[in-house]
Protein backbone atom coordinates (compact mmCIF):
# COMPACT_ATOMS: atom_id res chain seq x y z
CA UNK A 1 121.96 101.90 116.47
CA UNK A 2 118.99 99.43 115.87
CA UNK A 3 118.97 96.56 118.80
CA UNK A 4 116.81 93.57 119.03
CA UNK A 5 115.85 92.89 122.82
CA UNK A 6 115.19 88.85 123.22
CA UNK A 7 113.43 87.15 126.00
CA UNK A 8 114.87 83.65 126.05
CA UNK A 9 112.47 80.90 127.28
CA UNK A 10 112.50 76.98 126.84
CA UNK A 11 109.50 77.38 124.25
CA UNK A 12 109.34 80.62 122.92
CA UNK A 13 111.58 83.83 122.00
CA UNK A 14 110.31 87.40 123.09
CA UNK A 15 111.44 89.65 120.60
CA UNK A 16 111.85 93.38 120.40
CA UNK A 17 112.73 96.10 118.83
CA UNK A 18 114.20 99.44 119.42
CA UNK A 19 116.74 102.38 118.23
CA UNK A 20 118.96 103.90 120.60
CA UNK A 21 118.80 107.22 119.08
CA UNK A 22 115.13 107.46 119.66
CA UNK A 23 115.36 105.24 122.79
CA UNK A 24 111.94 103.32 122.74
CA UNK A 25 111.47 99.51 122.82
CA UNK A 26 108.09 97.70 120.76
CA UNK A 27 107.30 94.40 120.99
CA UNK A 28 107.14 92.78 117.53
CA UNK A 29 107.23 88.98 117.49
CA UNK A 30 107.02 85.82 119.20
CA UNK A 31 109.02 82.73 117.79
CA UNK A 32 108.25 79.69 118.64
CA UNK A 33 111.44 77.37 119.81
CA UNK A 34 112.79 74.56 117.52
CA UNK A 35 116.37 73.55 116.94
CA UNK A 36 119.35 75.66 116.95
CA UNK A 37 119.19 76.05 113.08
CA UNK A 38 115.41 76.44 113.27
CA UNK A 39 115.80 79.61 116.37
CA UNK A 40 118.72 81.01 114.26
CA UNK A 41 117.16 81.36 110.72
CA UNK A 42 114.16 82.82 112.40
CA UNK A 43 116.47 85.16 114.44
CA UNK A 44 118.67 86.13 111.10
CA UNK A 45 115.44 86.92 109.30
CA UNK A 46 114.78 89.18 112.78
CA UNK A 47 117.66 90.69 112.08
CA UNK A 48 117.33 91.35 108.58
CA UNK A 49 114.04 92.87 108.32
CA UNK A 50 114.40 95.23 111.19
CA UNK A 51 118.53 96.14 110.25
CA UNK A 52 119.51 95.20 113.54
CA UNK A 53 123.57 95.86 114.41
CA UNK A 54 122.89 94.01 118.10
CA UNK A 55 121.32 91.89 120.43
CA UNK A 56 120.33 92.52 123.67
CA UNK A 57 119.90 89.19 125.15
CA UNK A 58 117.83 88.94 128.58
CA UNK A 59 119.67 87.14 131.33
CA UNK A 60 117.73 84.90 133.96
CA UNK A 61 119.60 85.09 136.86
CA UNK A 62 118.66 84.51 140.47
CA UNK A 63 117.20 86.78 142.61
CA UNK A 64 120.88 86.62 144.72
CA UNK A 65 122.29 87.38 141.20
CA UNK A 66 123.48 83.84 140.46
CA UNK A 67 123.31 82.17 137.37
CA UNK A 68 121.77 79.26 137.23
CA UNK A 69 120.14 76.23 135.06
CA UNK A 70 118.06 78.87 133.09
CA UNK A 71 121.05 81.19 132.79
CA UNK A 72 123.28 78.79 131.40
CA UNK A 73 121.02 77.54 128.35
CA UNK A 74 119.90 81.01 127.58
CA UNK A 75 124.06 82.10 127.08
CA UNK A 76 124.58 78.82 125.19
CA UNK A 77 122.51 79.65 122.93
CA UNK A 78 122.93 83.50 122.48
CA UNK A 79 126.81 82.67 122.08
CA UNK A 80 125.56 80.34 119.71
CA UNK A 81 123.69 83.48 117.94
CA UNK A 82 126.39 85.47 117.78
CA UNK A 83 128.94 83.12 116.48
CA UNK A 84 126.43 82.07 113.84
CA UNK A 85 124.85 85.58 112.43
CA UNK A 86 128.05 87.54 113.08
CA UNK A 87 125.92 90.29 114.94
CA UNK A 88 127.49 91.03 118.22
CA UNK A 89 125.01 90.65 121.65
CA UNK A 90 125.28 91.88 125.74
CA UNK A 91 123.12 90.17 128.44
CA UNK A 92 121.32 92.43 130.57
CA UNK A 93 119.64 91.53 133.78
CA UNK A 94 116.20 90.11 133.41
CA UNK A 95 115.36 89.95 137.19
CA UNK A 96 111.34 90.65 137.43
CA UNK A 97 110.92 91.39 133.97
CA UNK A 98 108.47 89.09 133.54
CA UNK A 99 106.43 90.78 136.31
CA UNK A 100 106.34 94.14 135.09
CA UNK A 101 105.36 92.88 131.34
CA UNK A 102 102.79 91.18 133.11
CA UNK A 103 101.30 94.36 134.91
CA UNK A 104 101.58 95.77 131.69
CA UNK A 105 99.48 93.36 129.54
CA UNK A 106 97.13 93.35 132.63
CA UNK A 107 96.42 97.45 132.16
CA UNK A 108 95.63 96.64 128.73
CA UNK A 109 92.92 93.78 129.64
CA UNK A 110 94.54 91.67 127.31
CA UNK A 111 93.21 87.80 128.19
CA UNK A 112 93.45 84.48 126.86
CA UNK A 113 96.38 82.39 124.73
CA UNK A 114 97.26 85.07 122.36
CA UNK A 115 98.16 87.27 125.36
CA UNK A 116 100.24 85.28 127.37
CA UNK A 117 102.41 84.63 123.98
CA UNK A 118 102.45 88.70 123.48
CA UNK A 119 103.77 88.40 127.24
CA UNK A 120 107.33 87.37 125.85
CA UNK A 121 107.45 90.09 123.47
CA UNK A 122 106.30 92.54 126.02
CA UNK A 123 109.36 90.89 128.20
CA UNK A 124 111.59 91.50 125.64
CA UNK A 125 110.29 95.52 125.32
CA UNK A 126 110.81 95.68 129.17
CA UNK A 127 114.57 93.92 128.83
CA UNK A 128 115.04 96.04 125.97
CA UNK A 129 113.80 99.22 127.10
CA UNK A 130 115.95 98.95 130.54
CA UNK A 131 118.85 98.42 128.53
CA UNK A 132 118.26 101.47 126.07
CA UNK A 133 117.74 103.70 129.07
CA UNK A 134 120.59 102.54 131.09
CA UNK A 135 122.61 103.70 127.78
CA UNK A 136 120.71 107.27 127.25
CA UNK A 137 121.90 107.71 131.52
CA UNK A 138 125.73 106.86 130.56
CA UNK A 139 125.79 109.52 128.11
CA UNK A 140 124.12 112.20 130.22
C-alpha cells in the first residue's frame, strides 16, 4: 500500500512518502500552510501524483502522552482531510520526531533556510518510517 506520512505544523506540512511492501519512507515536499481549501488541494494533488491509499498523520502529543493545544488542531484538520479527499488516515505518535530529523539533517551538513524547511519533510520520513516498521513487526 502507498502511504503519505505528514508532519503537521502551524506553517508548514512535512510530507512523505513510502510503500509498505518495500517499507522505506523519502521525504518529498514541503507545503506551505494556507486555508483549509488551500492545505487540501495541495494535499489531494499529494495524493494523486504519488497514488497514495492513506495517510499517516503525525500526532503532537505531550511528553506524558497528553494531547494538547497542538494535538487538537493537527486532528481537526486531518479529520478534515479525510472527510474531504475520501482517503482514510491513522495518527501515530510524533514524540521527538523532530529531534531525530534534526540529527539527521545535521549528519548531512545541511545549513541555512532551505534546510530547516527540508526538516519537516525529514519529520514526516521519521513519522512515516516508524509507522511502516511498526507494521512490517505486526506481521512477523
Amino acid at each position: 500500500m502507498r502511504v503519505l506520512g505528514l508532519d503537521v505544523g502551524d506553517k508548514r506540512i512535512g510530507v512523505a512518502f513510502g510503500d509498505t511492501t518495500v517499507n522505506i519512507a523519502t521525504p518529498v515536499s514541503v507545503i506551505t500552510r494556507g486555508s483549509f481549501d488551500h492545505d487540501t488541494r495541495a494535499l489531494g494533488d499529494a495524493i494523486r501524483k504519488y497514488d497514495a491509499e492513506r495517510f499517516i498523520v503525525g500526532l503532537p502529543r505531550n511528553m506524558d502522552g497528553t494531547l494538547g493545544e497542538q494535538a487538537q488542531a493537527v486532528m481537526t484538520l486531518a479529520q478534515h482531510l479525510e472527510r474531504a479527499l475520501k482517503v482514510p488516515l491513522a495518527f501515530w505518535d510524533e514524540r521527538l520526531t523532530t529531534v531525530a530529523a534534526t540529527e539527521r539533517r545535521n549528519a548531512t551538513g545541511a545549513r541555512g533556510k532551505k534546510s530547516r524547511q527540508y526538516l519537516d519533510a525529514m519529520a514526516a520520513a521519521v513519522i512515516l518510517q516508524d509507522y511502516l516498521d511498526s507494521q512490517r513487526n505486526e506481521t512477523e
